[in-house]
PDB file of N, CA and C in Angstrom:
ATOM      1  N   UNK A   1     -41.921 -37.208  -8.353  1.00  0.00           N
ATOM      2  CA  UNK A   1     -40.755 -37.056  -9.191  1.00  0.00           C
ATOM      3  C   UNK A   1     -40.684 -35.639  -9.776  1.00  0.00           C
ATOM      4  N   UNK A   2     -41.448 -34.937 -10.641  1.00  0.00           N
ATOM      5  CA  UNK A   2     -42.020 -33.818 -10.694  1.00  0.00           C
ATOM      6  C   UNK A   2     -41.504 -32.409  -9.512  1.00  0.00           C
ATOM      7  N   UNK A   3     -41.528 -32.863  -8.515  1.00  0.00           N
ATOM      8  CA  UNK A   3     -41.377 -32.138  -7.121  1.00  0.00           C
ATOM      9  C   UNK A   3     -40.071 -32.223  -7.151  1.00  0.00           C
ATOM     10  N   UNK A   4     -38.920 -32.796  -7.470  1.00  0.00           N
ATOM     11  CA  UNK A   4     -37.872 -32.970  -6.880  1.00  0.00           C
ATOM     12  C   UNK A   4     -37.081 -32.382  -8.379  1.00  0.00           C
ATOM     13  N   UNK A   5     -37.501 -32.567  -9.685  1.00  0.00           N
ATOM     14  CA  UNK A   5     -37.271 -31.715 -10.356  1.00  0.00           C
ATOM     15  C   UNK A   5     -36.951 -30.530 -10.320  1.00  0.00           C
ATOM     16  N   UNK A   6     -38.126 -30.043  -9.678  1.00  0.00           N
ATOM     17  CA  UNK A   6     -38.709 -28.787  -9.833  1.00  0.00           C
ATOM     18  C   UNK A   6     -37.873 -28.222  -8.421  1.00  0.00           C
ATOM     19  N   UNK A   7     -37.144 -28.825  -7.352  1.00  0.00           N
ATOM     20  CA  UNK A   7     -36.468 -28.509  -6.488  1.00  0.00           C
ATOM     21  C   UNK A   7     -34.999 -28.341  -7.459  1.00  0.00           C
ATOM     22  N   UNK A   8     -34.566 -29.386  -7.794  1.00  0.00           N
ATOM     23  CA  UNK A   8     -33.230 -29.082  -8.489  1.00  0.00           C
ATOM     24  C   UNK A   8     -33.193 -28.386  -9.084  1.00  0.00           C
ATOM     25  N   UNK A   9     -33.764 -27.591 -10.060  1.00  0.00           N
ATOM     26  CA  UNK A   9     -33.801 -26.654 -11.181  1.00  0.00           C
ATOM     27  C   UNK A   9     -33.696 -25.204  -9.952  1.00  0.00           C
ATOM     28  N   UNK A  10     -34.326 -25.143  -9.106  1.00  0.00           N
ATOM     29  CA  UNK A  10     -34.567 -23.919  -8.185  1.00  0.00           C
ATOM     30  C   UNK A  10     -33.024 -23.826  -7.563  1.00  0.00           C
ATOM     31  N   UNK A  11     -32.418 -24.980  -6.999  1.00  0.00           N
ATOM     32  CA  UNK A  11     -31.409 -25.234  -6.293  1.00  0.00           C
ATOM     33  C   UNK A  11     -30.112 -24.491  -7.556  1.00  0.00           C
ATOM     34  N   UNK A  12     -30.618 -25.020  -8.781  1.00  0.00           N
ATOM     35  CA  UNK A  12     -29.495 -25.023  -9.567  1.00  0.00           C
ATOM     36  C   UNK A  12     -29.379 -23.369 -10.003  1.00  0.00           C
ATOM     37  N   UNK A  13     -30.495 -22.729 -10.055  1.00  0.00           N
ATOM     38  CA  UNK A  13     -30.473 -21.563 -10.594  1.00  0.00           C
ATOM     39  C   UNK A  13     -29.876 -20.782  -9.457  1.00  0.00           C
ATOM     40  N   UNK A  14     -30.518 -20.772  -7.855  1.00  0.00           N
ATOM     41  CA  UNK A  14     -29.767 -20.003  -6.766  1.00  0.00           C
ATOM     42  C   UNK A  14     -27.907 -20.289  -6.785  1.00  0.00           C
ATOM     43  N   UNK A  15     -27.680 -21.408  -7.632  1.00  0.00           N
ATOM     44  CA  UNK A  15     -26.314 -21.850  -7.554  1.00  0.00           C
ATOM     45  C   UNK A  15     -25.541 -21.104  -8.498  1.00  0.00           C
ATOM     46  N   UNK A  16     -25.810 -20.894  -9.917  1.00  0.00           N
ATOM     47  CA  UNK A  16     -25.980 -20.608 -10.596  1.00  0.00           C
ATOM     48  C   UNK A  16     -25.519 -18.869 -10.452  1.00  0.00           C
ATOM     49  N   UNK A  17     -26.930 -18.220  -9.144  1.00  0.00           N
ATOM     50  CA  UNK A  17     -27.053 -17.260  -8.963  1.00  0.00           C
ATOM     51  C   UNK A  17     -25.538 -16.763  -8.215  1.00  0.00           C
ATOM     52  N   UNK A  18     -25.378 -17.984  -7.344  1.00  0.00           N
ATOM     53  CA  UNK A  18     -24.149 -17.487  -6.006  1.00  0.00           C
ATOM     54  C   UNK A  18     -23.052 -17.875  -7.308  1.00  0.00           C
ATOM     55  N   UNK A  19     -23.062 -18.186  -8.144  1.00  0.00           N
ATOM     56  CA  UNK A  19     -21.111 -18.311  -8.688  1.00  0.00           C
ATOM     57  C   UNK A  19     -21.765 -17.424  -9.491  1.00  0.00           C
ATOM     58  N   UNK A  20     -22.729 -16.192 -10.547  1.00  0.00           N
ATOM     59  CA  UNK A  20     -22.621 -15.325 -10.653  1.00  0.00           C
ATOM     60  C   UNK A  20     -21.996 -14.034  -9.907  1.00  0.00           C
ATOM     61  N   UNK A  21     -22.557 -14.067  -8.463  1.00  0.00           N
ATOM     62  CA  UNK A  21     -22.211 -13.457  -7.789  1.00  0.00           C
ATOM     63  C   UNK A  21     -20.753 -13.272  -7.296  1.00  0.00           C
ATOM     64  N   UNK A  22     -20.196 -14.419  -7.096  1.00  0.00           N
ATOM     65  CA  UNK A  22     -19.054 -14.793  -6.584  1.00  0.00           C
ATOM     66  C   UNK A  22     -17.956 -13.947  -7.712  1.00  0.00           C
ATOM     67  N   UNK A  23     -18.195 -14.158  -9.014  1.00  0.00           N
ATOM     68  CA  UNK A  23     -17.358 -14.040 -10.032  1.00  0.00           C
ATOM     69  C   UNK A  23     -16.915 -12.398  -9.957  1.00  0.00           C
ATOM     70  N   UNK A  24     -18.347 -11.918 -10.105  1.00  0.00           N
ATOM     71  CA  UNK A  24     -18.603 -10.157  -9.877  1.00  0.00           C
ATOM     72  C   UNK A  24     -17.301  -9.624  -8.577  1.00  0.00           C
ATOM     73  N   UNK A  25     -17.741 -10.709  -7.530  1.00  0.00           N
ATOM     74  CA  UNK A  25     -16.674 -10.277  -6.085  1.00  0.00           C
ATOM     75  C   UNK A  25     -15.688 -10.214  -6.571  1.00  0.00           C
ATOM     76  N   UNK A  26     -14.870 -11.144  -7.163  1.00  0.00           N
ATOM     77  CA  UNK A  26     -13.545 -11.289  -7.200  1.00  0.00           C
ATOM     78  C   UNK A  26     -13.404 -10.376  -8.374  1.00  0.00           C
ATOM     79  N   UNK A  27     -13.647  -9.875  -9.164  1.00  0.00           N
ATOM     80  CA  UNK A  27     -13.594  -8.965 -10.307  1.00  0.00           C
ATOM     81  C   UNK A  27     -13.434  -7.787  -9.604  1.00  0.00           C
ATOM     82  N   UNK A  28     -14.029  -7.238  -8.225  1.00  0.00           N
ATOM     83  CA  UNK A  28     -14.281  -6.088  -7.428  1.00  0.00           C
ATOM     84  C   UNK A  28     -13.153  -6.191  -6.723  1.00  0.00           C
ATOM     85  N   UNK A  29     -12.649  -7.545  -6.010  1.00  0.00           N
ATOM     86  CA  UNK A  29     -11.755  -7.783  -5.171  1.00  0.00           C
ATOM     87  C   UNK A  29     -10.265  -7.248  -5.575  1.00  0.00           C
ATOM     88  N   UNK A  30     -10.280  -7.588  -7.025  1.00  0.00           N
ATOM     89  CA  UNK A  30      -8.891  -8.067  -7.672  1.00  0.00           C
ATOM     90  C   UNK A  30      -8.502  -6.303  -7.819  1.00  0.00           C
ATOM     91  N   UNK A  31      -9.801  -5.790  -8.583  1.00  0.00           N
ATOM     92  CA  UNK A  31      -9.847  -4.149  -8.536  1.00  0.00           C
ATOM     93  C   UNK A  31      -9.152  -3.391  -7.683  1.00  0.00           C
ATOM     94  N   UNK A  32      -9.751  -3.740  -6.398  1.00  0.00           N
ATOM     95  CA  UNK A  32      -9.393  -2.782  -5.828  1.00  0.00           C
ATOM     96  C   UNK A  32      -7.779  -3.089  -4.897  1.00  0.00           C
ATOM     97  N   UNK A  33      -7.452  -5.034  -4.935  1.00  0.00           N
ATOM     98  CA  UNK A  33      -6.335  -4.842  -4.637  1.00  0.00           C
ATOM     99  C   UNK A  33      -4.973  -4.404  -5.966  1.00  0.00           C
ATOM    100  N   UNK A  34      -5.790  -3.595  -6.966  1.00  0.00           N
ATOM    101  CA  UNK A  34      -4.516  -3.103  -8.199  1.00  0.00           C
ATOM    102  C   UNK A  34      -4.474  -1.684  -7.635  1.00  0.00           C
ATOM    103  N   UNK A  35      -5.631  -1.670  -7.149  1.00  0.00           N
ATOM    104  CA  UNK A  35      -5.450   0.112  -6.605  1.00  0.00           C
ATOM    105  C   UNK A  35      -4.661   0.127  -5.138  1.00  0.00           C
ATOM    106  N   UNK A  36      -5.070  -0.448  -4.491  1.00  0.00           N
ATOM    107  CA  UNK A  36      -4.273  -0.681  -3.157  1.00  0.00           C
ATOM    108  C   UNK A  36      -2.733  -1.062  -3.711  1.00  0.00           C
ATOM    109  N   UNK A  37      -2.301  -1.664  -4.106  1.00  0.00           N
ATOM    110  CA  UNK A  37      -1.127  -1.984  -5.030  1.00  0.00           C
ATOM    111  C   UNK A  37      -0.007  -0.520  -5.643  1.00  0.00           C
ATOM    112  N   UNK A  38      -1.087   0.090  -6.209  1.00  0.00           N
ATOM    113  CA  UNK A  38      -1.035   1.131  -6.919  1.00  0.00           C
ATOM    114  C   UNK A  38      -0.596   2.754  -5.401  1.00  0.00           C
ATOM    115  N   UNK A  39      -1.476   2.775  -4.753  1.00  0.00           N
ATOM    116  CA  UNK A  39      -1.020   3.430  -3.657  1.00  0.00           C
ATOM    117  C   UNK A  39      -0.106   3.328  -2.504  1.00  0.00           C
ATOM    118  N   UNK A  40      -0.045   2.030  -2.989  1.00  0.00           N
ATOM    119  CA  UNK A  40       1.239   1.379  -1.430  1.00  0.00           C
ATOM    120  C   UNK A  40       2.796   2.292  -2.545  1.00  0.00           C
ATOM    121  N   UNK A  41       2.642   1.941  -3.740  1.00  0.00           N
ATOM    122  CA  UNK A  41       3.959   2.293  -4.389  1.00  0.00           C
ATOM    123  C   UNK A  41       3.956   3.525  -4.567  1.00  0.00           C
ATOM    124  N   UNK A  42       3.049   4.609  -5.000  1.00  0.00           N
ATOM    125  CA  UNK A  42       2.739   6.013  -4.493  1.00  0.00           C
ATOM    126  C   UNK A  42       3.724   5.952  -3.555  1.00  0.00           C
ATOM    127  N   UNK A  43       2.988   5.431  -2.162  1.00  0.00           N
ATOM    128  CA  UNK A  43       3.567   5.859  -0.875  1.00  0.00           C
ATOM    129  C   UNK A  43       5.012   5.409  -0.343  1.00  0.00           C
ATOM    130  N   UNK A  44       5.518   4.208  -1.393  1.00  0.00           N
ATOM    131  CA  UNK A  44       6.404   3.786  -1.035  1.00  0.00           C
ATOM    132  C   UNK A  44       7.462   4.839  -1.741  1.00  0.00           C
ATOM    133  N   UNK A  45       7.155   5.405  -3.156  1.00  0.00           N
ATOM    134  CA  UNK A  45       8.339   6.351  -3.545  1.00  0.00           C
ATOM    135  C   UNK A  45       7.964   7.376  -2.800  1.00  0.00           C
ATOM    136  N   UNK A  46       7.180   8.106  -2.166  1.00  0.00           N
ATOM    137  CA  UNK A  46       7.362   9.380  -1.813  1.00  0.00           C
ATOM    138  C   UNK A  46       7.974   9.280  -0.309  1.00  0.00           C
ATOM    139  N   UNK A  47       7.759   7.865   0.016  1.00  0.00           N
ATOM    140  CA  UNK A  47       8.638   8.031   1.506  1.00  0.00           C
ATOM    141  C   UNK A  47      10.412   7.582   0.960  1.00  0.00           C
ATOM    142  N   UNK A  48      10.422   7.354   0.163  1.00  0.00           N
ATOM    143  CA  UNK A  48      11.809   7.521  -0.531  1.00  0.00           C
ATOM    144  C   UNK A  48      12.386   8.654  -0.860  1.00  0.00           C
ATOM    145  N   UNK A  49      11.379   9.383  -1.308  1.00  0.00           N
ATOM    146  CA  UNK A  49      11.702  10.990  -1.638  1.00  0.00           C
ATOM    147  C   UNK A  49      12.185  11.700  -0.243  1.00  0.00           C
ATOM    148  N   UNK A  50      11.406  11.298   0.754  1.00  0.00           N
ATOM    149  CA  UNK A  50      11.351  11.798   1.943  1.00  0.00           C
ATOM    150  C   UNK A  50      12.911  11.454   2.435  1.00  0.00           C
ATOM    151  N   UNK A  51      13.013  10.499   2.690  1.00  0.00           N
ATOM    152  CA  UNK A  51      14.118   9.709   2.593  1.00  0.00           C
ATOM    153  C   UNK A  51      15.337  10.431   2.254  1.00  0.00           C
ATOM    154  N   UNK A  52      15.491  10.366   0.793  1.00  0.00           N
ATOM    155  CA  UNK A  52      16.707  11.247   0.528  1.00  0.00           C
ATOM    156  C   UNK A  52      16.542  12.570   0.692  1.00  0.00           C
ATOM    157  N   UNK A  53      15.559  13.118   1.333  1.00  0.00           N
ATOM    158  CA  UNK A  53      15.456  14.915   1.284  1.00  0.00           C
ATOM    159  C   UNK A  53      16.123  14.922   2.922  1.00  0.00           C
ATOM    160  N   UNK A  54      15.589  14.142   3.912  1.00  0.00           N
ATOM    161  CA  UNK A  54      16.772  13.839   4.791  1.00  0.00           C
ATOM    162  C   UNK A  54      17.763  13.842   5.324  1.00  0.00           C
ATOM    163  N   UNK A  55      18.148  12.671   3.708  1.00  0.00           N
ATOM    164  CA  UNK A  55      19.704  12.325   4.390  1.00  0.00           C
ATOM    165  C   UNK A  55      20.494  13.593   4.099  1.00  0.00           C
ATOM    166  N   UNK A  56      19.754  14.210   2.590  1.00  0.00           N
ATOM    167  CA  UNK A  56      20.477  15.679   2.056  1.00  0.00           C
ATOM    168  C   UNK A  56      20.657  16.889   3.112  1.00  0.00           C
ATOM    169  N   UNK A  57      19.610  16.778   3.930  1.00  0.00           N
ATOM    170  CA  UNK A  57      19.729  17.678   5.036  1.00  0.00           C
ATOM    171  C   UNK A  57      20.672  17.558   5.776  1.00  0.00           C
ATOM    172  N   UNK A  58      20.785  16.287   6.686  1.00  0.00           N
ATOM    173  CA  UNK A  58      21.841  15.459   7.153  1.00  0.00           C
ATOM    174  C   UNK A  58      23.382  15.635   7.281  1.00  0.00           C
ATOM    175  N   UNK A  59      23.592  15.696   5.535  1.00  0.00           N
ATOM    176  CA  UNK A  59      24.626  15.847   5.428  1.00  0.00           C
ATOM    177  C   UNK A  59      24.677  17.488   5.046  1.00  0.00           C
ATOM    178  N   UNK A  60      24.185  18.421   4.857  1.00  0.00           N
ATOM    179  CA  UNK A  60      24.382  19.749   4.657  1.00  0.00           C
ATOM    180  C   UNK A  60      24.613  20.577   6.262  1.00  0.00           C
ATOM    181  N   UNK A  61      24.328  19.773   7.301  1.00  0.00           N
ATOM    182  CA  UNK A  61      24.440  20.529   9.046  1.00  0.00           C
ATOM    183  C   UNK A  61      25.940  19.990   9.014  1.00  0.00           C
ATOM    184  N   UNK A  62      26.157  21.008   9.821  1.00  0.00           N
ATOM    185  CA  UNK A  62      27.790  21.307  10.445  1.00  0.00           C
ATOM    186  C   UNK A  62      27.561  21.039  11.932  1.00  0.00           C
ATOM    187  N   UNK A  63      28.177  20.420  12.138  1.00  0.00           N
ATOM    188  CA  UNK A  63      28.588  19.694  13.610  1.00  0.00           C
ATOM    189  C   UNK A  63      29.623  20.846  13.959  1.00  0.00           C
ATOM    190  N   UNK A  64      29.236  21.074  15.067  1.00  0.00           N
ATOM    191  CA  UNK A  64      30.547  21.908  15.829  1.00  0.00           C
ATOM    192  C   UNK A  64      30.531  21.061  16.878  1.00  0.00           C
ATOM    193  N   UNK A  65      32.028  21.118  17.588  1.00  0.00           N
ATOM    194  CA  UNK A  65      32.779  20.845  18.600  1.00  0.00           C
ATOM    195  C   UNK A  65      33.354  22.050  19.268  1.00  0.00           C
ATOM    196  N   UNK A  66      33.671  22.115  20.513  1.00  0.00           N
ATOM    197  CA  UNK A  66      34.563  22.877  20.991  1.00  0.00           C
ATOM    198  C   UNK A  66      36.196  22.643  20.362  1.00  0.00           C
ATOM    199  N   UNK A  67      36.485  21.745  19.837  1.00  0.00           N
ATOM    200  CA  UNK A  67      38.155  21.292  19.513  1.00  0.00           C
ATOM    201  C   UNK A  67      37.813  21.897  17.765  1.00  0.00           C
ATOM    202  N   UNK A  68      36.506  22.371  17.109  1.00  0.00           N
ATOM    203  CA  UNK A  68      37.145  22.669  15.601  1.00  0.00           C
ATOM    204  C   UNK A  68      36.168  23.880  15.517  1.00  0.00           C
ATOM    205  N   UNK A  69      36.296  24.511  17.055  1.00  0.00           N
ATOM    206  CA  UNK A  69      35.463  26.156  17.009  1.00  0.00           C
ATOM    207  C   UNK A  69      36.899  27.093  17.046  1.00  0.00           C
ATOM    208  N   UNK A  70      37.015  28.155  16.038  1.00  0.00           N
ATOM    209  CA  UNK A  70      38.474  28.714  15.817  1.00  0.00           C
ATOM    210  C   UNK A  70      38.210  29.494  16.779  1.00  0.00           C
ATOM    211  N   UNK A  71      37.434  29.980  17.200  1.00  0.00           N
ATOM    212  CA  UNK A  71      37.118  30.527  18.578  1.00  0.00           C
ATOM    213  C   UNK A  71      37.536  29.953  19.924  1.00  0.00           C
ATOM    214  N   UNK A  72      37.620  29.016  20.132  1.00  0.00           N
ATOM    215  CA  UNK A  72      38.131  28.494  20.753  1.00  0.00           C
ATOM    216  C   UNK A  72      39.590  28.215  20.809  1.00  0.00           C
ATOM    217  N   UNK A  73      39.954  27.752  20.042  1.00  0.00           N
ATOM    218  CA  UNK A  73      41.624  27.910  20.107  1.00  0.00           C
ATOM    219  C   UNK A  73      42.281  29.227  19.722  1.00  0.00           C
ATOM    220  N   UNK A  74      41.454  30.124  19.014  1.00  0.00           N
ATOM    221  CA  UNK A  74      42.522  31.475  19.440  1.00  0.00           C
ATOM    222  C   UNK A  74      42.772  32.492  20.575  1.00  0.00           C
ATOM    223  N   UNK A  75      41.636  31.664  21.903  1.00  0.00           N
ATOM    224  CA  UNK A  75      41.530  31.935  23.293  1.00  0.00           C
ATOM    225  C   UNK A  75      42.155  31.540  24.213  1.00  0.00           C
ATOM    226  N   UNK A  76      42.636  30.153  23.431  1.00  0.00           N
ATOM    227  CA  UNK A  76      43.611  28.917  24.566  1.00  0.00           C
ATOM    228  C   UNK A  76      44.942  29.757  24.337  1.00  0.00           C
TER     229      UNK A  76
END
């Protein structure tokens, strides 16, 4: 009887030991998905930035055609 005590108490402390452990993980886990969190939105505004620096470009180029080159029609 003694023996089987003395097993549970061992059992209970390694148990004991693993949901210490466990607790620590998820404390590490949770960490680092606030930082991962934290850099996705970094990256998500600066590809926004990117984004509108773009479209600003975009719209600042001049399209030419042959039909709205004045060069062209003061030749025809």
């Amino acid at each position: 009887m003694a023996k089987l005590i003395q097993i549970n108490q061992k059992t209970a402390s390694k148990l004991n030991t693993i949901i210490n452990n466990q607790e620590r993980f998820e404390a590490m886990l949770n960490e680092q998905k606030e930082q991962i969190s934290n850099i996705m939105s970094a990256l998500d505004s600066h590809r926004n930035v990117e984004t509108e620096v773009e479209v600003k470009k975009k719209g600042k180029t001049k399209k030419k055609d042959k039909n709205s080159d004045e060069f062209y029609h003061v030749n025809i």
